[in-house]
C-alpha atoms as a PDB file:
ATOM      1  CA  UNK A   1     -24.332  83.231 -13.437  1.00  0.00           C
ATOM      2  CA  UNK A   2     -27.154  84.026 -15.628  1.00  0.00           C
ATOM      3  CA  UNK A   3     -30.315  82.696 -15.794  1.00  0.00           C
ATOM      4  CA  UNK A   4     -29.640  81.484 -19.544  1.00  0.00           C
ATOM      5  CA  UNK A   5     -26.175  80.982 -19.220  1.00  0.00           C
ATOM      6  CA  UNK A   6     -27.174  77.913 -16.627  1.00  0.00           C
ATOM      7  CA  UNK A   7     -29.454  76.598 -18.081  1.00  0.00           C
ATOM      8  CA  UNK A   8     -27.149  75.804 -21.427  1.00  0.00           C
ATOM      9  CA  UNK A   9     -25.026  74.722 -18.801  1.00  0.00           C
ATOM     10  CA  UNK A  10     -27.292  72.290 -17.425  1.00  0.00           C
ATOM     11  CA  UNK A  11     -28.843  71.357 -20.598  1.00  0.00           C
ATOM     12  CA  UNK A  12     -24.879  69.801 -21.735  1.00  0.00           C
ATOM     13  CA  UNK A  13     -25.152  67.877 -18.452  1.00  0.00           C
ATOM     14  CA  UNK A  14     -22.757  69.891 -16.574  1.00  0.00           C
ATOM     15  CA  UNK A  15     -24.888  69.074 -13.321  1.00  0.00           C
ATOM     16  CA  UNK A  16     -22.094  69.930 -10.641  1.00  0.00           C
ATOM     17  CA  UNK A  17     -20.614  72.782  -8.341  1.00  0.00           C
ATOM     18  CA  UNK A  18     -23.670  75.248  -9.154  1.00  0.00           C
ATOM     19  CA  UNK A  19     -24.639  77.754  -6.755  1.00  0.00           C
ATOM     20  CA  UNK A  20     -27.843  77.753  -5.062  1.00  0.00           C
ATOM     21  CA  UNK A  21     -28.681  81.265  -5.456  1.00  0.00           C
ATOM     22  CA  UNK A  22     -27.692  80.741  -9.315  1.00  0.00           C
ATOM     23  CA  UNK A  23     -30.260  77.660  -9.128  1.00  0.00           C
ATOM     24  CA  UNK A  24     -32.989  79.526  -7.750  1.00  0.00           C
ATOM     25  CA  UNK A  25     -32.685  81.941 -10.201  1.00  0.00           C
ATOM     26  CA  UNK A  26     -32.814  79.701 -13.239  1.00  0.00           C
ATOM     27  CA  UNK A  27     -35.797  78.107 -11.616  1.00  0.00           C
ATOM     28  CA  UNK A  28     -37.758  81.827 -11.287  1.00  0.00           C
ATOM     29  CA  UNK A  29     -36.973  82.829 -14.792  1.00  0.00           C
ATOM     30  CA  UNK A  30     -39.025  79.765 -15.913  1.00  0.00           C
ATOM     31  CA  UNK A  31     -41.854  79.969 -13.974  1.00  0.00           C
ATOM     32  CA  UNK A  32     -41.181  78.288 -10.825  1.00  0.00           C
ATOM     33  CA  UNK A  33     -42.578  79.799  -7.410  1.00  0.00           C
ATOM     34  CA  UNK A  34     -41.725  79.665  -4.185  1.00  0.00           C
ATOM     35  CA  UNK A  35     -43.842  78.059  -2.058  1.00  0.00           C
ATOM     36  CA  UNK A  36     -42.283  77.830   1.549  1.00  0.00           C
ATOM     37  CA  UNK A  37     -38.732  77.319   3.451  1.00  0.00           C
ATOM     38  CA  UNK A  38     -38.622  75.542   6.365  1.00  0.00           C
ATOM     39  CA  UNK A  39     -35.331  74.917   7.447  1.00  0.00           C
ATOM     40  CA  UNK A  40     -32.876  74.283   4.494  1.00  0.00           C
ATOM     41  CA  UNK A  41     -35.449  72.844   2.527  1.00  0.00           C
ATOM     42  CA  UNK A  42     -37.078  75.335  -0.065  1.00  0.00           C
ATOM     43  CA  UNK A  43     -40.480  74.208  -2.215  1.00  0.00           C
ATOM     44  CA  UNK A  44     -40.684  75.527  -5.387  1.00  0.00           C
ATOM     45  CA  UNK A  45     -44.119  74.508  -7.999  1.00  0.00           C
ATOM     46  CA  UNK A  46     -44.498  76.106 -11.595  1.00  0.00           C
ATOM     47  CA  UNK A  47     -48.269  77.057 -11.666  1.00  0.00           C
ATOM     48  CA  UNK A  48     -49.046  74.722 -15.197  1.00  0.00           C
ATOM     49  CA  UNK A  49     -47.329  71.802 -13.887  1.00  0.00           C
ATOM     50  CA  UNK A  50     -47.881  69.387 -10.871  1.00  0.00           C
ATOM     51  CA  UNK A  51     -44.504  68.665 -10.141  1.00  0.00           C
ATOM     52  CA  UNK A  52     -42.861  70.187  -6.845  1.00  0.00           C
ATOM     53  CA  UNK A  53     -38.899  70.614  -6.449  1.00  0.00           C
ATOM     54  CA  UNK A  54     -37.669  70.494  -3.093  1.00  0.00           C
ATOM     55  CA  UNK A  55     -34.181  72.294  -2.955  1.00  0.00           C
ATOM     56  CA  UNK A  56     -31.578  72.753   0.046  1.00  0.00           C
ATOM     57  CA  UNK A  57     -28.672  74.727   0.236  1.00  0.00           C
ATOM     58  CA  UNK A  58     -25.186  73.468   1.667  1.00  0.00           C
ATOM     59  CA  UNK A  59     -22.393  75.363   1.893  1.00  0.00           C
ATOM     60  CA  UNK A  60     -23.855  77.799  -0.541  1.00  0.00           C
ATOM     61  CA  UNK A  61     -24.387  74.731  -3.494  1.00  0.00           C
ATOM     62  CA  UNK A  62     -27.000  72.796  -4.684  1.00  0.00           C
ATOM     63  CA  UNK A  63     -27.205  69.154  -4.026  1.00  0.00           C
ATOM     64  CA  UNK A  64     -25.630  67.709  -7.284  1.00  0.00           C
ATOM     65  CA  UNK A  65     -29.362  65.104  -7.854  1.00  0.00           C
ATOM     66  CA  UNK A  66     -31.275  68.224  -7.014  1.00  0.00           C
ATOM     67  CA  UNK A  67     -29.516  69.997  -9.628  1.00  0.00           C
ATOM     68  CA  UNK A  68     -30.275  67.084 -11.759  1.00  0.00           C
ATOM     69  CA  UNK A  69     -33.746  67.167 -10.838  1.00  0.00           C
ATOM     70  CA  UNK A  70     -34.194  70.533 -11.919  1.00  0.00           C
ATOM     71  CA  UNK A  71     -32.482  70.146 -15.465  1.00  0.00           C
ATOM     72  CA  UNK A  72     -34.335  67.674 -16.536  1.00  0.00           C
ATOM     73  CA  UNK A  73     -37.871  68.872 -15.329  1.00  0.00           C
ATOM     74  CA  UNK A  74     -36.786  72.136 -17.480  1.00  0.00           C
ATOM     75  CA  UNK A  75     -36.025  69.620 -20.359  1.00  0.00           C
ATOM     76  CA  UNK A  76     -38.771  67.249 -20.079  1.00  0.00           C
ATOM     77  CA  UNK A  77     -41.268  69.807 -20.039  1.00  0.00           C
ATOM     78  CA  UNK A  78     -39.979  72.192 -22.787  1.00  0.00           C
ATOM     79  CA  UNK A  79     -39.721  75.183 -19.967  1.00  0.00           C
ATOM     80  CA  UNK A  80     -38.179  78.098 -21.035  1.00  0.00           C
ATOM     81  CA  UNK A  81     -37.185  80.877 -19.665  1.00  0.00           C
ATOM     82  CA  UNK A  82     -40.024  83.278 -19.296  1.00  0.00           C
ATOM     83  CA  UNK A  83     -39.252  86.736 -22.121  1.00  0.00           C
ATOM     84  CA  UNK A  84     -37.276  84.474 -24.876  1.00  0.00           C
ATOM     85  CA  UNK A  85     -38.547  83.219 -28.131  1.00  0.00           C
END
């Protein structure tokens, strides 16, 4: 799924059965960088923000709250993803 496609998705609160990879992708097209994997657990920080998102994949999903988690930093902090007006 697209990066902007999800994130319309995620801004109507449709928070479950999205794909990790789909996640991550959202998350890099608005700034977010990934820090480290260890294990399951990926660290992702946006460089003008202090907050950290710890994802993990299972079964090739997203945790449903980390999904959460991520919509509504995007939200709360006005992100956008990175190229659109």
């Amino acid at each position: 799924m697209k990066p902007r496609r999800l994130l319309r998705r995620l801004q109507e609160a449709e928070n479950a059965n999205v794909r990790f990879s789909d996640l991550v992708r959202l998350m890099e097209a608005c700034g977010f960088e990934l820090k480290r994997t260890r294990g399951s657990h990926h660290v992702f920080a946006h460089p003008e923000l202090t907050v950290i998102l710890n994802l993990q994949e299972v079964r090739g999903q997203a945790k449903p709250y980390q999904v959460r988690q991520v919509a509504r930093t995007i939200i709360d902090h006005g992100l956008t993803i990175e190229g659109s007006l």
